[in-house]
C-alpha atoms as a PDB file:
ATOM      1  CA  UNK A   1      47.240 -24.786 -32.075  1.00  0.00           C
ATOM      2  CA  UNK A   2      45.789 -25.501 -28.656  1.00  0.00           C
ATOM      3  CA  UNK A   3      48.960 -26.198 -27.038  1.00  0.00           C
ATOM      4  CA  UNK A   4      51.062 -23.528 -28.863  1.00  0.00           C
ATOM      5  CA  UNK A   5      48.670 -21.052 -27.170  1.00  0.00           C
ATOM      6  CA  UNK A   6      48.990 -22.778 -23.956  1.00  0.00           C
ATOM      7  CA  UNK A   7      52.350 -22.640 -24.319  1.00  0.00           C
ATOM      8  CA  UNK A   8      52.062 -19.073 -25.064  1.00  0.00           C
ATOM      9  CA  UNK A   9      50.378 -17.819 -22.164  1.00  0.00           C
ATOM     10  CA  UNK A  10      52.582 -19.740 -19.689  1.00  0.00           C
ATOM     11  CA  UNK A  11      56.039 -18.624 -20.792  1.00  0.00           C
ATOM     12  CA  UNK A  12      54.342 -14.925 -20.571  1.00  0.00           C
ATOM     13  CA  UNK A  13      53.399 -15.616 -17.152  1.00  0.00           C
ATOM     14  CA  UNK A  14      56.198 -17.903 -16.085  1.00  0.00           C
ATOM     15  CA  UNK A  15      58.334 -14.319 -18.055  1.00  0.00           C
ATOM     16  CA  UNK A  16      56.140 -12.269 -16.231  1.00  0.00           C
ATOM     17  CA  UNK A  17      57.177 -13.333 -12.252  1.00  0.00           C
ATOM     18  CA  UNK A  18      60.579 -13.079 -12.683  1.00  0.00           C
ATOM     19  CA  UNK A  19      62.981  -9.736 -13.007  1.00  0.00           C
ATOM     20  CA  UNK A  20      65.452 -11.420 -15.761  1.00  0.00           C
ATOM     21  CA  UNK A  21      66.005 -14.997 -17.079  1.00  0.00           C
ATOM     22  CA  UNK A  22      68.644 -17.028 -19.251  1.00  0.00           C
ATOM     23  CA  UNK A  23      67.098 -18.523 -22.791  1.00  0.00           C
ATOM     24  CA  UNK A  24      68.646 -21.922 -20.806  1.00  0.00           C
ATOM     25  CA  UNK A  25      66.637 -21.456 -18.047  1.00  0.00           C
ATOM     26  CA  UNK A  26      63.489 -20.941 -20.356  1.00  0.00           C
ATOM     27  CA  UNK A  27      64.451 -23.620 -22.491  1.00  0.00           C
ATOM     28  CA  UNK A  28      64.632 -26.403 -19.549  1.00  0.00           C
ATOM     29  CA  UNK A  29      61.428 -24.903 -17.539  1.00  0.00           C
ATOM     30  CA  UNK A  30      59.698 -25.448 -20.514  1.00  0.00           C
ATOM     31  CA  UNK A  31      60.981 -28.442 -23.022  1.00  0.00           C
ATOM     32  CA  UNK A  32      58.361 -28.313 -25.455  1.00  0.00           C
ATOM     33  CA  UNK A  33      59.296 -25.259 -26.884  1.00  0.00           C
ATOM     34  CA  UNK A  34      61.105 -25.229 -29.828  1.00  0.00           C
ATOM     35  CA  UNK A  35      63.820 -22.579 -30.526  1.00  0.00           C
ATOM     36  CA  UNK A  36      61.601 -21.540 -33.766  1.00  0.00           C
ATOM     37  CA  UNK A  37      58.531 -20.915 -32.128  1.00  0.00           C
ATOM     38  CA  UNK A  38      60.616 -18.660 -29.321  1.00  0.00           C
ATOM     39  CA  UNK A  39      61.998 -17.056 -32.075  1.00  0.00           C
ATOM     40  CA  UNK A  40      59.139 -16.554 -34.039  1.00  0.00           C
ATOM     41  CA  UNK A  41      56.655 -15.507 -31.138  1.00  0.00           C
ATOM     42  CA  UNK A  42      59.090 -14.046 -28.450  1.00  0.00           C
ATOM     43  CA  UNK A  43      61.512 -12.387 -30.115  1.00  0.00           C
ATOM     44  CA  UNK A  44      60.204 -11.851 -33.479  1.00  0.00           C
ATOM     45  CA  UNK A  45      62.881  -8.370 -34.064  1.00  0.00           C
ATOM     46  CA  UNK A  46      66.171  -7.659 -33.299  1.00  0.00           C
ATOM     47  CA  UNK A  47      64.606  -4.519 -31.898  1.00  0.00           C
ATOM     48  CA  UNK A  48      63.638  -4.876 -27.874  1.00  0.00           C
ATOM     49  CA  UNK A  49      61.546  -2.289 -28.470  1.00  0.00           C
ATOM     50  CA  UNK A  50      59.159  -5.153 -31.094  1.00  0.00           C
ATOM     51  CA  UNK A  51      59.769  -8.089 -29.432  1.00  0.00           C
ATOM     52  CA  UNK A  52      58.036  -9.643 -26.185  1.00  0.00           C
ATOM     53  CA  UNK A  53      60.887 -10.813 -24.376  1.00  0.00           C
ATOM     54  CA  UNK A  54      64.058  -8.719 -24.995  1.00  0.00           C
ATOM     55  CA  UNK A  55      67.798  -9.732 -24.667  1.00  0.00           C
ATOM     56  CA  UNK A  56      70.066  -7.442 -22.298  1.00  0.00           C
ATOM     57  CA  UNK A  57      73.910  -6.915 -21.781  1.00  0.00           C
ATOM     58  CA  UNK A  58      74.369  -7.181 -18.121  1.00  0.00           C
ATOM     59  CA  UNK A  59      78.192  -4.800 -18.925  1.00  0.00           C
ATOM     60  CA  UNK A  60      80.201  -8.021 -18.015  1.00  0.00           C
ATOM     61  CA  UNK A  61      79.891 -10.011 -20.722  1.00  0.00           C
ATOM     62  CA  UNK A  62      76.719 -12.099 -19.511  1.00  0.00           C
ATOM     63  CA  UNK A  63      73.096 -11.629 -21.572  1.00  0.00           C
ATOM     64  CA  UNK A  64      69.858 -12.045 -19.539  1.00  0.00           C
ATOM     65  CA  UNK A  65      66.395 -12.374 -21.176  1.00  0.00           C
ATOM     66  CA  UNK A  66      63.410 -10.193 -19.922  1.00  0.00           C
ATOM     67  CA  UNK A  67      59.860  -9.299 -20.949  1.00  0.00           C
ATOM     68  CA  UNK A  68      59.759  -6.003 -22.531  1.00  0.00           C
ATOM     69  CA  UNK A  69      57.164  -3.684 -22.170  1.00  0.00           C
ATOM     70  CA  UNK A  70      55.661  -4.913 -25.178  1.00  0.00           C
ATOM     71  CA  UNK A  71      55.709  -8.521 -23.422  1.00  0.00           C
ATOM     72  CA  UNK A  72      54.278  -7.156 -20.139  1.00  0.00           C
ATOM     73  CA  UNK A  73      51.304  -5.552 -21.977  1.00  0.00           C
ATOM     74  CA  UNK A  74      50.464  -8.788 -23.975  1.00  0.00           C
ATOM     75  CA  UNK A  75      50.088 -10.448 -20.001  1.00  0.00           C
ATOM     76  CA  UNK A  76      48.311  -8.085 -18.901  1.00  0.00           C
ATOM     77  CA  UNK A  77      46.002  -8.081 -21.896  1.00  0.00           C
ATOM     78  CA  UNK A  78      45.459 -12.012 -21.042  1.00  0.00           C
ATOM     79  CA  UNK A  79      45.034 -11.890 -17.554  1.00  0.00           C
ATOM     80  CA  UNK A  80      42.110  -8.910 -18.345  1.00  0.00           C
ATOM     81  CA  UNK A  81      40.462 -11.345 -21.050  1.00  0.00           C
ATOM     82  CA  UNK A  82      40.970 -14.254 -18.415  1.00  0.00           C
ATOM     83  CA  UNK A  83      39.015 -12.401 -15.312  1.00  0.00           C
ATOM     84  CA  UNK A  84      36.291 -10.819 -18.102  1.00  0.00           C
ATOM     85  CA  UNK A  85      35.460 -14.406 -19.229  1.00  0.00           C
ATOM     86  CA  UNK A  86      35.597 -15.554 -15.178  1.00  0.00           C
ATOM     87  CA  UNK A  87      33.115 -12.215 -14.684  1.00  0.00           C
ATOM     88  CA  UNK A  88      30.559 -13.388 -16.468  1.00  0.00           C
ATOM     89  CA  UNK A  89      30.650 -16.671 -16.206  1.00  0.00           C
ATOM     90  CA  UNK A  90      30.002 -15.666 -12.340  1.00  0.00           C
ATOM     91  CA  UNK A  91      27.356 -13.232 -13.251  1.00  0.00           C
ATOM     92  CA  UNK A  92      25.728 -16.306 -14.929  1.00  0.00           C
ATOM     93  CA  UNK A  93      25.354 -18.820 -12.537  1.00  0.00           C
ATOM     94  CA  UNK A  94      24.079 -16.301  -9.731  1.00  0.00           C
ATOM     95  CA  UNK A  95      21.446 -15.662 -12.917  1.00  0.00           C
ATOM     96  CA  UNK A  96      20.862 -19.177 -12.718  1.00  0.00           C
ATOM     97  CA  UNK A  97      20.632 -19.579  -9.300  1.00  0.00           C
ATOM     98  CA  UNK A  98      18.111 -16.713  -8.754  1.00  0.00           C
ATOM     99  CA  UNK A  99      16.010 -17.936 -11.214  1.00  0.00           C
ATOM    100  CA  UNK A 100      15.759 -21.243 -10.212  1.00  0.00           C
ATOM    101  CA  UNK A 101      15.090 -19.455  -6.776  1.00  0.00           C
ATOM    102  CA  UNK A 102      12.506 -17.572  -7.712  1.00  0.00           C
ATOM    103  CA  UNK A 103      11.021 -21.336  -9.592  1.00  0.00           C
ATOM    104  CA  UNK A 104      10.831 -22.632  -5.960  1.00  0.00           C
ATOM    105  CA  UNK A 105       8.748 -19.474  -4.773  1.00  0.00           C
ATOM    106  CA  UNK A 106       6.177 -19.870  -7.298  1.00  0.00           C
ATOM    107  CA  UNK A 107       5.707 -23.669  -6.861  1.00  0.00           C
ATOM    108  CA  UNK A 108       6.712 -23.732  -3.045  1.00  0.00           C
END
């Protein structure tokens, strides 16, 4: 499950730097995934509207793949959870520091 959610969050952010991709291009920057789980987790709907990364008509007969709103959303939602965690974890060592700190002052 680990590496399906590792998976996960790279393709979104891998999605997430570029303007418009091919499902080739996905496919050989990341080999591990399998077409199911992209299908499954990605694009889920024929809808772009439900899907995280939506398929587009370029007009001359091409498709490109990009992250839909939807897709950019569920990033950004990581990223927040990502610096939160960070945040704290910050907030916890300068805790520990000052305590241990204020330790030396009594004893020192």
């Amino acid at each position: 499950m680990k590496i399906k959610k590792d998976l996960y969050v790279k393709i979104l952010e891998w999605a997430h730097n570029k303007d418009y991709f091919t499902e080739q291009e996905l496919f050989n920057k990341f080999p591990k995934l399998t077409k199911q789980f992209y299908l499954d987790t990605f694009r889920g709907s024929t809808s772009n509207d439900n899907c995280l990364i939506g398929v587009y008509d370029d007009k001359k007969g091409s498709f490109y793949n990009s992250l839909t709103a939807r897709g950019r959303s569920e990033y950004l939602k990581i990223k927040k959870k990502w610096w939160e965690k960070t945040w704290i974890q910050i907030l916890f060592i300068l805790g520990a520091i000052a305590g241990i700190l204020g330790l030396f002052s009594l004893f020192g």
